[in-house]
Structure formats: structure tokens, C-alpha cells
N, C-alpha and C. Protein backbone atom coordinates (compact mmCIF):
# COMPACT_ATOMS: atom_id res chain seq x y z
N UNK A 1 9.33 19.33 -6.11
CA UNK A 1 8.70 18.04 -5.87
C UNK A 1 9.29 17.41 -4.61
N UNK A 2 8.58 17.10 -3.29
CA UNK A 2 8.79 16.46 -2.41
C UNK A 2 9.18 14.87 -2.57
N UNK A 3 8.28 14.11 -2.90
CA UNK A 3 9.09 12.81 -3.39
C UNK A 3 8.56 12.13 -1.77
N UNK A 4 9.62 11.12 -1.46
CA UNK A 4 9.88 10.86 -0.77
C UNK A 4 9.28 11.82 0.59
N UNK A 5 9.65 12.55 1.09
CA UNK A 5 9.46 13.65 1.78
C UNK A 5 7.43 13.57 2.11
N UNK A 6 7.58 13.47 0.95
CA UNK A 6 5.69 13.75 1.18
C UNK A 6 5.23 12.42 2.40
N UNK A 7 4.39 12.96 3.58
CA UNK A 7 3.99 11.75 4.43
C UNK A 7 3.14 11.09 3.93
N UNK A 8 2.71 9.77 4.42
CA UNK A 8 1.68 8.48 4.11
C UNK A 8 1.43 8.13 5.10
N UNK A 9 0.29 7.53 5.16
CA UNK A 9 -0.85 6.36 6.03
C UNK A 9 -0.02 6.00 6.89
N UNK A 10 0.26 5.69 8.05
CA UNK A 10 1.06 5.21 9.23
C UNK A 10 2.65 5.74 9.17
N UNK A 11 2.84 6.84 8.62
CA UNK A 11 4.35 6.91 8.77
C UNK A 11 4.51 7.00 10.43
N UNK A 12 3.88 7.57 11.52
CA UNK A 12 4.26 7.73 12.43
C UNK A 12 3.17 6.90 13.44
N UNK A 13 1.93 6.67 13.02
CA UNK A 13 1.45 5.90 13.94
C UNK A 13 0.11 5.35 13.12
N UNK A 14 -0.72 4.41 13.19
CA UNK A 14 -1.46 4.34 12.27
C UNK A 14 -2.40 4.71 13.26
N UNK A 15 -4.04 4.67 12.16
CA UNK A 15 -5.00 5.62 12.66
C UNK A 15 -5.73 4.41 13.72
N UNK A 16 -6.25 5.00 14.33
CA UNK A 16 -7.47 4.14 15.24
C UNK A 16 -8.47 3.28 14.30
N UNK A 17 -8.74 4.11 13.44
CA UNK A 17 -10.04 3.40 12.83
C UNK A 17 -9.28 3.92 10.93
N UNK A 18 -9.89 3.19 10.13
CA UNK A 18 -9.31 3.66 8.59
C UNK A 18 -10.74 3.14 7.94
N UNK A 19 -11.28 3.81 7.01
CA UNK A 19 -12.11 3.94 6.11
C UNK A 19 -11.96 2.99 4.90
N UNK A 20 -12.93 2.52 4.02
CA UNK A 20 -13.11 1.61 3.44
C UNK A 20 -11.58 1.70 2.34
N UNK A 21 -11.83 3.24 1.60
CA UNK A 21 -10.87 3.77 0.76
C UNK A 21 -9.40 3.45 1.10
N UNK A 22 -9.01 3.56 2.76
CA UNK A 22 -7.96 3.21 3.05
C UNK A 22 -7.08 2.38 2.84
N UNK A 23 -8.22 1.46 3.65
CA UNK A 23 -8.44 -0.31 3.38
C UNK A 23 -7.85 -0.47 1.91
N UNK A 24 -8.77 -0.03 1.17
CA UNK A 24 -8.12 -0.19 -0.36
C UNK A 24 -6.98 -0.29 -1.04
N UNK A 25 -6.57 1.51 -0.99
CA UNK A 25 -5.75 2.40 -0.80
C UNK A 25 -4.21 1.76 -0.36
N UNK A 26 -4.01 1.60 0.63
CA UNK A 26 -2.56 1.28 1.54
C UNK A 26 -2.51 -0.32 1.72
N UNK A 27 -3.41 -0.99 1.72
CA UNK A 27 -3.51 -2.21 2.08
C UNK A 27 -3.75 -3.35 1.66
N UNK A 28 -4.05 -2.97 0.57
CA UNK A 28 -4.81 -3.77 -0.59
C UNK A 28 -3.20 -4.27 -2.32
N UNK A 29 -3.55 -5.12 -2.61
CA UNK A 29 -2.63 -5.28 -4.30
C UNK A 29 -3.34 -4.89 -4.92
N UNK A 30 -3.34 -4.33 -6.18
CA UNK A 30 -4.20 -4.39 -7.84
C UNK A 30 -4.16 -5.76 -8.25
N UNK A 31 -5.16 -5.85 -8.94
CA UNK A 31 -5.11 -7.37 -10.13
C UNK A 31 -3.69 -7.15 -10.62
N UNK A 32 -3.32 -6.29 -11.45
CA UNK A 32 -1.75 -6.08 -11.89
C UNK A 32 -0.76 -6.92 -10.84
N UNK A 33 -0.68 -6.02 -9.83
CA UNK A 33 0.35 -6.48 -8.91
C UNK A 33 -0.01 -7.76 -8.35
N UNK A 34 -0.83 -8.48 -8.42
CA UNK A 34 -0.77 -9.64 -7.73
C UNK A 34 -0.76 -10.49 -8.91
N UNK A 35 -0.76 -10.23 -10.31
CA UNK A 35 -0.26 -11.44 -11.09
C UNK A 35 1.48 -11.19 -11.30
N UNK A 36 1.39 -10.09 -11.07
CA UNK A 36 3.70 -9.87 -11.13
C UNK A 36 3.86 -10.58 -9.92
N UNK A 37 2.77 -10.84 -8.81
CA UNK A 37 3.58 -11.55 -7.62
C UNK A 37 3.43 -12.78 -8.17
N UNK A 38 2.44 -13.23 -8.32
CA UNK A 38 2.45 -14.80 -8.37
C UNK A 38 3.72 -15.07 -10.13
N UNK A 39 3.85 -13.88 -10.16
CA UNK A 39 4.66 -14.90 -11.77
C UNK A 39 6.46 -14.37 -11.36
N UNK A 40 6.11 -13.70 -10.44
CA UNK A 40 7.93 -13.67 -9.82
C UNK A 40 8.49 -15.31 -9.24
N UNK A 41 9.72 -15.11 -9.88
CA UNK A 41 10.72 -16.44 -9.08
C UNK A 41 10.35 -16.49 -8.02
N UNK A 42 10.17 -17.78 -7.34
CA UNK A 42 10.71 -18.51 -6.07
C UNK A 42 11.63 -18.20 -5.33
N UNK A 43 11.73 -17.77 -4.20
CA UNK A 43 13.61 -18.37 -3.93
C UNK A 43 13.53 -18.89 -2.81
């Protein structure tokens, strides 16, 4: 298992143009993750 090791979406340069999925994909929160943001502490 690579892990870490395995590359992603802009590790070295990002693309010219990125596709809707991308958009999604790399750039985007889930409903999930954006209610753990809004219910995380302040600081």
C-alpha cells in the first residue's frame, strides 16, 4: 500500500482546465464535513 506516496490533483502543478468531477472531487466539503466545521470550537 502506497499511502501517502500515491499522487493527487495539483501535487506538482495544477491542471489548466479541471472538469466538473474535479471541481467536486478536490475542492468541494461534503454536507458531513461542513457541519463538523461549523460545530468545531472557535479560537
Amino acid at each position: 500500500m502506497q499511502g501517502w506516496q500515491t499522487s493527487y490533483l495539483g501535487l506538482r502543478d495544477l491542471p489548466g482546465e479541471l472538469s466538473e468531477f474535479e471541481l467536486q472531487a478536490f475542492f468541494s466539503f461534503s454536507r458531513a464535513e461542513r457541519e463538523l466545521i461549523a460545530r468545531a470550537p472557535q479560537r
